[in-house]
N, C-alpha and C. Protein backbone atom coordinates (compact mmCIF):
# COMPACT_ATOMS: atom_id res chain seq x y z
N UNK A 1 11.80 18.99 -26.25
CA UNK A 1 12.52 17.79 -26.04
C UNK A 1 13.24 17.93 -24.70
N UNK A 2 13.18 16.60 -23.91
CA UNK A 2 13.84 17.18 -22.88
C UNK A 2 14.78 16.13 -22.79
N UNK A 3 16.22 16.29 -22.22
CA UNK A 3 17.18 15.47 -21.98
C UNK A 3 17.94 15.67 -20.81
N UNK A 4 17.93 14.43 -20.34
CA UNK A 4 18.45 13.96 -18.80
C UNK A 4 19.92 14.59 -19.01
N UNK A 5 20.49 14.22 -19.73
CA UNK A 5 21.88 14.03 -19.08
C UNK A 5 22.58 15.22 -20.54
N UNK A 6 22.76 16.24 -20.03
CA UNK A 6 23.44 17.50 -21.12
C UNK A 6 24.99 17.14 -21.68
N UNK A 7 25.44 16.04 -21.37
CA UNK A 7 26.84 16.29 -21.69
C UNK A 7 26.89 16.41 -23.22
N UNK A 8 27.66 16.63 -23.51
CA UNK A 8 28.43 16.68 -25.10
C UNK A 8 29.12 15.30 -25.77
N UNK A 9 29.82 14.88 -25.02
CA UNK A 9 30.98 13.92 -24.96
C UNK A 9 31.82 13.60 -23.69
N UNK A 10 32.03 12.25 -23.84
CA UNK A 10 32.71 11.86 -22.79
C UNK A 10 33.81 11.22 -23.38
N UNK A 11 35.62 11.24 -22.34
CA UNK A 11 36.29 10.57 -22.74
C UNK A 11 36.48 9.54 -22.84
N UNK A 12 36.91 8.44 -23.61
CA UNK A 12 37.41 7.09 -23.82
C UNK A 12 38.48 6.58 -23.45
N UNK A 13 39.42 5.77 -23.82
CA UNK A 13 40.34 5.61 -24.29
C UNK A 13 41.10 5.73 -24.88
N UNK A 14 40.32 5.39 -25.96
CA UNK A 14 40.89 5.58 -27.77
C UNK A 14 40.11 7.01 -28.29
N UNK A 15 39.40 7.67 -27.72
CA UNK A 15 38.56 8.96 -28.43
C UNK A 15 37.61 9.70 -27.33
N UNK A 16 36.80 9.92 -27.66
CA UNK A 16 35.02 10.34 -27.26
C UNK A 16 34.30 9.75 -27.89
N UNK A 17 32.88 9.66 -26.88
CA UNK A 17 31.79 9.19 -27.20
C UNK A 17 30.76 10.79 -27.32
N UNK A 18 29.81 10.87 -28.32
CA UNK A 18 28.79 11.28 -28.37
C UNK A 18 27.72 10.84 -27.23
N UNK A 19 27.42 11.96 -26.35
CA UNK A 19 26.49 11.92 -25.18
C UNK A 19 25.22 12.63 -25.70
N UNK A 20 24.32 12.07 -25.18
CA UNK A 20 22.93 12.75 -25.41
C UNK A 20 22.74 14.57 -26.00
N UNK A 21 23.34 15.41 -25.03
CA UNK A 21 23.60 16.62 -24.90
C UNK A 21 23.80 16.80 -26.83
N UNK A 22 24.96 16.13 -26.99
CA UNK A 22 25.49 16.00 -28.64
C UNK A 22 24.15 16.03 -29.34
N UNK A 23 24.02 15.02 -29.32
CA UNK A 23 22.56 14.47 -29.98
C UNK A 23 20.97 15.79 -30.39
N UNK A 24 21.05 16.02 -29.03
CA UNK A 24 19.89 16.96 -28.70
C UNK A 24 20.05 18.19 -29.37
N UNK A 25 21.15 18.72 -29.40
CA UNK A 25 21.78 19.97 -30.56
C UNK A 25 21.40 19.80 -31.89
N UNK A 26 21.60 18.50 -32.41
CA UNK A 26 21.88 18.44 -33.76
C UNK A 26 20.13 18.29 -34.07
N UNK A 27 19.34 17.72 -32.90
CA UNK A 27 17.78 17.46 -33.19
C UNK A 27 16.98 19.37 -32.94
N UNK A 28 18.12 19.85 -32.33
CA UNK A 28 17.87 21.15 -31.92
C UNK A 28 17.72 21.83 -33.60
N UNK A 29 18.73 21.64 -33.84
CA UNK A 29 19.29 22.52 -35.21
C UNK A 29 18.56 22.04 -36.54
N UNK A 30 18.03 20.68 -36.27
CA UNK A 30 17.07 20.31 -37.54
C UNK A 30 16.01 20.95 -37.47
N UNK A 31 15.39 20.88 -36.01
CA UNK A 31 13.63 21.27 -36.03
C UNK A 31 12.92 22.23 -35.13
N UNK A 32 14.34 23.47 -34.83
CA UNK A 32 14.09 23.99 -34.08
C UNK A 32 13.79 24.25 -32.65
N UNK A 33 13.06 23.02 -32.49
CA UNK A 33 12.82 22.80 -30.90
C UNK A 33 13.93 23.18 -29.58
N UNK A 34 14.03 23.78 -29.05
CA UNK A 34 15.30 24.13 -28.27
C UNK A 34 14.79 22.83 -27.06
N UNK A 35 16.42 22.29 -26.90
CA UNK A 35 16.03 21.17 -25.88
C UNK A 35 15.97 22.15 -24.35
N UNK A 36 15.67 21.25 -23.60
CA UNK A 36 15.39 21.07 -21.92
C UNK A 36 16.13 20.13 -21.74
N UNK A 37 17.75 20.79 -20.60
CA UNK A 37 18.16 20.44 -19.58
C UNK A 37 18.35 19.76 -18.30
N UNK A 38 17.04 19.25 -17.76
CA UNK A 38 17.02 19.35 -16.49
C UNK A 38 18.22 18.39 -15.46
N UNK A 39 19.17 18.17 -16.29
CA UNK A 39 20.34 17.87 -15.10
C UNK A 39 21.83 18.61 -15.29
N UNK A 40 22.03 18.18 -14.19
CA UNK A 40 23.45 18.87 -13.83
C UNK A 40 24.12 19.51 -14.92
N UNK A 41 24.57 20.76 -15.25
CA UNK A 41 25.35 21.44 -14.01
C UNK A 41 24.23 22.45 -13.85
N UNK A 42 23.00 22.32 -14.68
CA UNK A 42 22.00 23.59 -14.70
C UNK A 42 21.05 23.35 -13.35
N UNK A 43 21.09 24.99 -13.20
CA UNK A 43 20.25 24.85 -11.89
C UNK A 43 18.49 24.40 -11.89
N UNK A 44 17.66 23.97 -13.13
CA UNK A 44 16.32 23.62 -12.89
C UNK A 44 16.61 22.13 -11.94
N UNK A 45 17.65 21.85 -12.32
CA UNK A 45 17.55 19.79 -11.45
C UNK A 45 17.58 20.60 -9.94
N UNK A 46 18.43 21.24 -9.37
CA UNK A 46 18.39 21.51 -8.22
C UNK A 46 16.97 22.47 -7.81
N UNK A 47 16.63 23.27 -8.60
CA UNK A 47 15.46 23.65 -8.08
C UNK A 47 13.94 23.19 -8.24
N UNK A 48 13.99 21.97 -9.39
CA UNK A 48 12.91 20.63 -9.04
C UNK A 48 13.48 19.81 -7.60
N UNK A 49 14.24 19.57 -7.30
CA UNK A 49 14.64 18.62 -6.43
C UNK A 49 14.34 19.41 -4.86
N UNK A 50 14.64 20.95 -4.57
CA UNK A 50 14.58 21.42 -4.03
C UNK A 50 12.68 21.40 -3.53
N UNK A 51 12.05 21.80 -4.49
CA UNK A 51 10.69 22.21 -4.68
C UNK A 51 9.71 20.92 -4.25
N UNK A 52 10.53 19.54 -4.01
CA UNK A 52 10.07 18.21 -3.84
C UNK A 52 10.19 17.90 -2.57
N UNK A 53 11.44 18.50 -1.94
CA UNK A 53 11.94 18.98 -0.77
C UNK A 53 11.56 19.80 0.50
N UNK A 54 10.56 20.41 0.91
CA UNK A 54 10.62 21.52 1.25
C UNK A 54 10.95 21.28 2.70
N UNK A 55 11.26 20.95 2.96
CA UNK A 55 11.39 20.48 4.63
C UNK A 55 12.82 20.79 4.70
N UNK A 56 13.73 20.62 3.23
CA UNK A 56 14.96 21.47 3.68
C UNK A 56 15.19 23.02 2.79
N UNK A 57 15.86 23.50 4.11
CA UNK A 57 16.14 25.16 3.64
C UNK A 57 16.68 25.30 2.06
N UNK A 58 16.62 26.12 1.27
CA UNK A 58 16.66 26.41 -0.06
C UNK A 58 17.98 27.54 0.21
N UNK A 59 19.27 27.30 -0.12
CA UNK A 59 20.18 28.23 0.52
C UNK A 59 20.75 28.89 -1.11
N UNK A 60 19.61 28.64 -1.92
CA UNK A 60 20.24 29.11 -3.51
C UNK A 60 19.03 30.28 -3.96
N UNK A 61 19.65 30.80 -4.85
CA UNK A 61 19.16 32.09 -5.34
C UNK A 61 19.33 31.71 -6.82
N UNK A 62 18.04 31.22 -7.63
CA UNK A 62 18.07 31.52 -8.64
C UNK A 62 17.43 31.95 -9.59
């Protein structure tokens, strides 16, 4: 499974909202499947984006 956006929760007003990230755990923990990340803060978004890129220098090590 893969999911865009990893957060957990975001603040409100009145509470939190359940973000995808939330979600993907609990689909994690039913069926095993370990999700996929690929955005922020994990480094695969930057090193797809990089790899799409190559015309600029790669100044990361990962």
């Amino acid at each position: 499974m893969i999911v865009g956006n990893p957060g957990i929760v975001d603040p409100l007003e009145d509470g939190l909202s359940c973000e995808p990230g939330h979600y993907a755990h609990q689909l994690a923990d039913l069926t095993g499947i370990a999700p996929v990340f690929p955005g922020t803060p994990f480094a695969n978004i930057y090193r797809l984006a990089l790899d799409r890129l190559p015309h600029i220098p790669n100044p990361f090590t990962f």
